[in-house]
C-alpha atoms as a PDB file:
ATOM      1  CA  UNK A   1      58.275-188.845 -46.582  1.00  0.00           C
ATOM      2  CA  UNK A   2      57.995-185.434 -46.674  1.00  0.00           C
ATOM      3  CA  UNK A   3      57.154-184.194 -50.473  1.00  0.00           C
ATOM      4  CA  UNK A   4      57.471-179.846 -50.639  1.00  0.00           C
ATOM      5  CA  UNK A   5      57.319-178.806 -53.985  1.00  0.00           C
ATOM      6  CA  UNK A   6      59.129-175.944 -55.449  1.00  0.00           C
ATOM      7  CA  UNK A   7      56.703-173.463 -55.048  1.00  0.00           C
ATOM      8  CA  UNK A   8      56.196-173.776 -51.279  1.00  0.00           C
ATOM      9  CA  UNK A   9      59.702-174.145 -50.617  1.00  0.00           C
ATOM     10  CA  UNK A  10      59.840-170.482 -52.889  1.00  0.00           C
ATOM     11  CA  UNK A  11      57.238-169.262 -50.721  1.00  0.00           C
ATOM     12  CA  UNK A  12      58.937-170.083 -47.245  1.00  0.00           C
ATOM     13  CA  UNK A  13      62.134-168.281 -48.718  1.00  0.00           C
ATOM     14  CA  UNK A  14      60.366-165.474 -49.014  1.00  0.00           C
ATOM     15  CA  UNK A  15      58.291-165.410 -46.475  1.00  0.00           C
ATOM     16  CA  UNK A  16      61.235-166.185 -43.967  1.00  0.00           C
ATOM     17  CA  UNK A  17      63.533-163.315 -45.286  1.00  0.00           C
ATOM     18  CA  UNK A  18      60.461-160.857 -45.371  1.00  0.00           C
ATOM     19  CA  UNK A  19      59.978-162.001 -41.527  1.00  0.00           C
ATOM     20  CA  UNK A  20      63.708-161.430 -40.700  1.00  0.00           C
ATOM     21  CA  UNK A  21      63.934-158.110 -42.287  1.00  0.00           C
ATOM     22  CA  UNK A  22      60.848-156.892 -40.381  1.00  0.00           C
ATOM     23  CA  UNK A  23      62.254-158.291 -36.564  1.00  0.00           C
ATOM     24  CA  UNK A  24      65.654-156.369 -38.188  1.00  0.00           C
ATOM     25  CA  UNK A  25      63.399-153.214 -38.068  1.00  0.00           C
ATOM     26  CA  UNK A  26      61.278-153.580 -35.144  1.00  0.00           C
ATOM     27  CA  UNK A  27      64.671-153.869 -33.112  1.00  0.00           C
ATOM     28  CA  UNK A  28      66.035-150.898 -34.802  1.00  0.00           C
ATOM     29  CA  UNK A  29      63.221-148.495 -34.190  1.00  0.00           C
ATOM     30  CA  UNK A  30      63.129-150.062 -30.223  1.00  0.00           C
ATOM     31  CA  UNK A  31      66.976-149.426 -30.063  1.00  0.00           C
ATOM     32  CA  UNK A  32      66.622-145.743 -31.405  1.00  0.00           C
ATOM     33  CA  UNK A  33      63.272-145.011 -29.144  1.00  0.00           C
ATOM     34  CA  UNK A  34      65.779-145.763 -26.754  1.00  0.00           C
ATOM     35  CA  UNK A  35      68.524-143.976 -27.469  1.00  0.00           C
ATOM     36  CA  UNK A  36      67.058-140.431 -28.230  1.00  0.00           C
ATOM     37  CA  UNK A  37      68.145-138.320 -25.726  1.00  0.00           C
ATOM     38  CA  UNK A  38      65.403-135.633 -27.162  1.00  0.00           C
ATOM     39  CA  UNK A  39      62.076-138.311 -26.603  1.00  0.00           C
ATOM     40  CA  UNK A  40      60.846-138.158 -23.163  1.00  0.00           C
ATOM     41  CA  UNK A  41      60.187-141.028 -20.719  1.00  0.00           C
ATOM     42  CA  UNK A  42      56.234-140.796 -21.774  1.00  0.00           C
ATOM     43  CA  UNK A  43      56.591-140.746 -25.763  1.00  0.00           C
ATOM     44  CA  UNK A  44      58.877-143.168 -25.436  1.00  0.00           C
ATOM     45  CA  UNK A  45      56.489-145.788 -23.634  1.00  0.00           C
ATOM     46  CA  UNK A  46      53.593-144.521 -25.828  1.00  0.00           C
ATOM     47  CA  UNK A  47      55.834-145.725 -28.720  1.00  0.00           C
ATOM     48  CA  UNK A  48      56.943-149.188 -26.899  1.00  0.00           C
ATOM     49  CA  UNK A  49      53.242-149.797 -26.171  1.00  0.00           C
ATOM     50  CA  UNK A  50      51.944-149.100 -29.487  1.00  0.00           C
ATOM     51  CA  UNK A  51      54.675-150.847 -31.159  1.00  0.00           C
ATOM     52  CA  UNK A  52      53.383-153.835 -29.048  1.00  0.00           C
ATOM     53  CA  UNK A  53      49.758-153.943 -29.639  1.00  0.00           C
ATOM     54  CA  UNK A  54      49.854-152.484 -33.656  1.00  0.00           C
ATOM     55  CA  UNK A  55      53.558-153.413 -34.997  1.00  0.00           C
ATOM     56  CA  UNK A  56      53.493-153.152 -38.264  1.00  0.00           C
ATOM     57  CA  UNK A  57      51.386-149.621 -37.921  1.00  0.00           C
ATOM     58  CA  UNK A  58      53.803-148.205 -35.455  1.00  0.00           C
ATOM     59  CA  UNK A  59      56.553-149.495 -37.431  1.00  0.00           C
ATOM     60  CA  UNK A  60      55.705-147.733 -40.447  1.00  0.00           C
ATOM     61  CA  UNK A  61      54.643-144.597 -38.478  1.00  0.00           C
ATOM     62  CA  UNK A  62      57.641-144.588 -36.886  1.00  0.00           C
ATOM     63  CA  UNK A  63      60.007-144.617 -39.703  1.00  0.00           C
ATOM     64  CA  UNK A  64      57.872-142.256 -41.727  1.00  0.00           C
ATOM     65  CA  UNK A  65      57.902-139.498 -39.147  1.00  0.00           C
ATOM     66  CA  UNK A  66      61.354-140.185 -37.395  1.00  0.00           C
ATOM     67  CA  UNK A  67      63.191-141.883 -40.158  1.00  0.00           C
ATOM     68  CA  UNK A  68      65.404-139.092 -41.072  1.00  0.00           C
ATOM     69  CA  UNK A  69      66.305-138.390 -37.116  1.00  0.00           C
ATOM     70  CA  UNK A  70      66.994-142.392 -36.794  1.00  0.00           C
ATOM     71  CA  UNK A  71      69.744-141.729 -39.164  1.00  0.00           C
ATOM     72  CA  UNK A  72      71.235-138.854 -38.224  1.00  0.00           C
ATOM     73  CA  UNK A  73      71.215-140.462 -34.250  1.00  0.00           C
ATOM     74  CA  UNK A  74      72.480-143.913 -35.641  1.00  0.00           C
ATOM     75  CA  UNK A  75      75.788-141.976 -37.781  1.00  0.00           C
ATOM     76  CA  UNK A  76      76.197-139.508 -34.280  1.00  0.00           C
ATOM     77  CA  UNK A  77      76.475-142.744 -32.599  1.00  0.00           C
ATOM     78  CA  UNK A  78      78.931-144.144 -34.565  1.00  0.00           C
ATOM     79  CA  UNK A  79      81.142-141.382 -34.822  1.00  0.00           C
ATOM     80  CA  UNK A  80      81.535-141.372 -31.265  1.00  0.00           C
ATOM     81  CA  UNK A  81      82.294-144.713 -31.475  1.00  0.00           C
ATOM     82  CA  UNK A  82      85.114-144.126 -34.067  1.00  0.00           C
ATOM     83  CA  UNK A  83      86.769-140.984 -31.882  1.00  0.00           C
ATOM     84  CA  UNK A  84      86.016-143.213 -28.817  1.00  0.00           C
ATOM     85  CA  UNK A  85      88.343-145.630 -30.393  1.00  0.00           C
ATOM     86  CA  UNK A  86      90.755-143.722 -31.774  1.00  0.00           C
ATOM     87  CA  UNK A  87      91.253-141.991 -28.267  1.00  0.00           C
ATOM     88  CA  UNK A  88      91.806-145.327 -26.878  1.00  0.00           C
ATOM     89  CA  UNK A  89      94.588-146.537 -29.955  1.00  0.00           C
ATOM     90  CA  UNK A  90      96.224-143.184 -29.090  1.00  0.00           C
ATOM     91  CA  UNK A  91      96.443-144.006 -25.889  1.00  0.00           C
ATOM     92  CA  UNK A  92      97.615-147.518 -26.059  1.00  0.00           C
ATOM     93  CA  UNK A  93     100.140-146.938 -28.426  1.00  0.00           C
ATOM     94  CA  UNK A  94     102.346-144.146 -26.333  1.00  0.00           C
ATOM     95  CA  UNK A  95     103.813-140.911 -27.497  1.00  0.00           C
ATOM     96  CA  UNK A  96     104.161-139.055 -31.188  1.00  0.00           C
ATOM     97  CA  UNK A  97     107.326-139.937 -33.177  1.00  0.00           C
ATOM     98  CA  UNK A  98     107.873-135.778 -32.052  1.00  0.00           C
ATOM     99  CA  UNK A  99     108.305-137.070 -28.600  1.00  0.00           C
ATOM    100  CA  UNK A 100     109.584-140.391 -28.942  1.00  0.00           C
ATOM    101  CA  UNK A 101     112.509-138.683 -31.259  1.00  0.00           C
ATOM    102  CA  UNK A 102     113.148-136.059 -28.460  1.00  0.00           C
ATOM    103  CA  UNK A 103     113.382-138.982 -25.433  1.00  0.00           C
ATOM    104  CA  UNK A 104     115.590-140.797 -27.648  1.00  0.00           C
ATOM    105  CA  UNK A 105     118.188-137.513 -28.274  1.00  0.00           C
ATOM    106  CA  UNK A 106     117.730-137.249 -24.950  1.00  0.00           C
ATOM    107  CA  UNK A 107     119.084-140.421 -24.185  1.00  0.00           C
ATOM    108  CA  UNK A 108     121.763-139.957 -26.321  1.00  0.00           C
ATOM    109  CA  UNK A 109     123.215-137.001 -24.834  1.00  0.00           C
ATOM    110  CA  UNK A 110     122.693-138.567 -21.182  1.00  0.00           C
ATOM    111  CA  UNK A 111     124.872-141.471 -22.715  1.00  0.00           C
ATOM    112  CA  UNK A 112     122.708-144.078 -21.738  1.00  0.00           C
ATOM    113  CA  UNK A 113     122.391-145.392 -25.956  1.00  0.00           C
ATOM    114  CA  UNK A 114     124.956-145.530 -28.309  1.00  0.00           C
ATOM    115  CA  UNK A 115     125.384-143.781 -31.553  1.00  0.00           C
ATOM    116  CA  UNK A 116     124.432-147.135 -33.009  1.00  0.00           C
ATOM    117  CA  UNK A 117     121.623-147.548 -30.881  1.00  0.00           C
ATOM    118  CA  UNK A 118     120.553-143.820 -31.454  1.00  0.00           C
ATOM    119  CA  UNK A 119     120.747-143.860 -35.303  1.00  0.00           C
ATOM    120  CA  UNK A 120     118.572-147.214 -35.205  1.00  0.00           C
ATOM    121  CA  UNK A 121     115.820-146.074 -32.866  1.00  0.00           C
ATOM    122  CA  UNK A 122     115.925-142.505 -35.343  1.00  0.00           C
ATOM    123  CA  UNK A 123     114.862-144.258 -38.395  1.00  0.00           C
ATOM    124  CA  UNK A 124     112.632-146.631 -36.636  1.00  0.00           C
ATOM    125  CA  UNK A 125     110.410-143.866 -35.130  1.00  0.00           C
ATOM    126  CA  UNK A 126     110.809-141.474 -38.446  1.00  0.00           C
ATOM    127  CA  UNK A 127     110.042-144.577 -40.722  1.00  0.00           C
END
């Protein structure tokens, strides 16, 4: 039977989240080394290499002297994102209520929807 007493089950708690947030961090600073358009191919492998041989140094280094630009890169990044996807929902879901009010008039005088059908597709695109 295996008997772990309180404290050492504490202590692997601990230890295991303090291990978790530090591989969260180490793949942060790798994903931002590689995403800064500004760091050239040599800093950046000068960065990968030390962050292989002294981690917890470079890690520390790292966000101490590029913290602030790891930030402002990581919100840059997802505000693309966000405009990226709101281009695409714009896209996907067709024309302005402007436009789809206009086709519909226009279909109405062409005679091709009836008053009823008009009136119905008016409140439906004004709300």
């Amino acid at each position: 039977m295996l008997a772990v007493s309180f404290g050492q089950a504490l202590w692997l708690i601990i230890v295991s989240f303090l291990f978790i947030a530090y591989l969260m961090m180490l793949f942060s600073v790798i994903m931002d080394i590689f995403r800064d358009p500004e760091l050239g191919g040599v800093a950046k492998a000068i960065w990968a290499v030390a962050l292989i041989f002294f981690p917890l140094v470079t890690l520390l280094i790292y966000l101490i002297v590029r913290g602030r630009g790891m930030a402002e890169r990581s919100i840059k990044q997802q505000t693309e994102a966000q405009q990226a996807f709101d281009s695409y929902v714009r896209d996907v879901a067709g024309a302005d209520p402007a436009t789809s009010l206009a086709t519909a008039a226009q279909l109405h005088e062409q005679g091709k929807i009836s008053d009823d059908e008009y009136a119905k597709l008016k409140a439906k695109i004004i709300g």
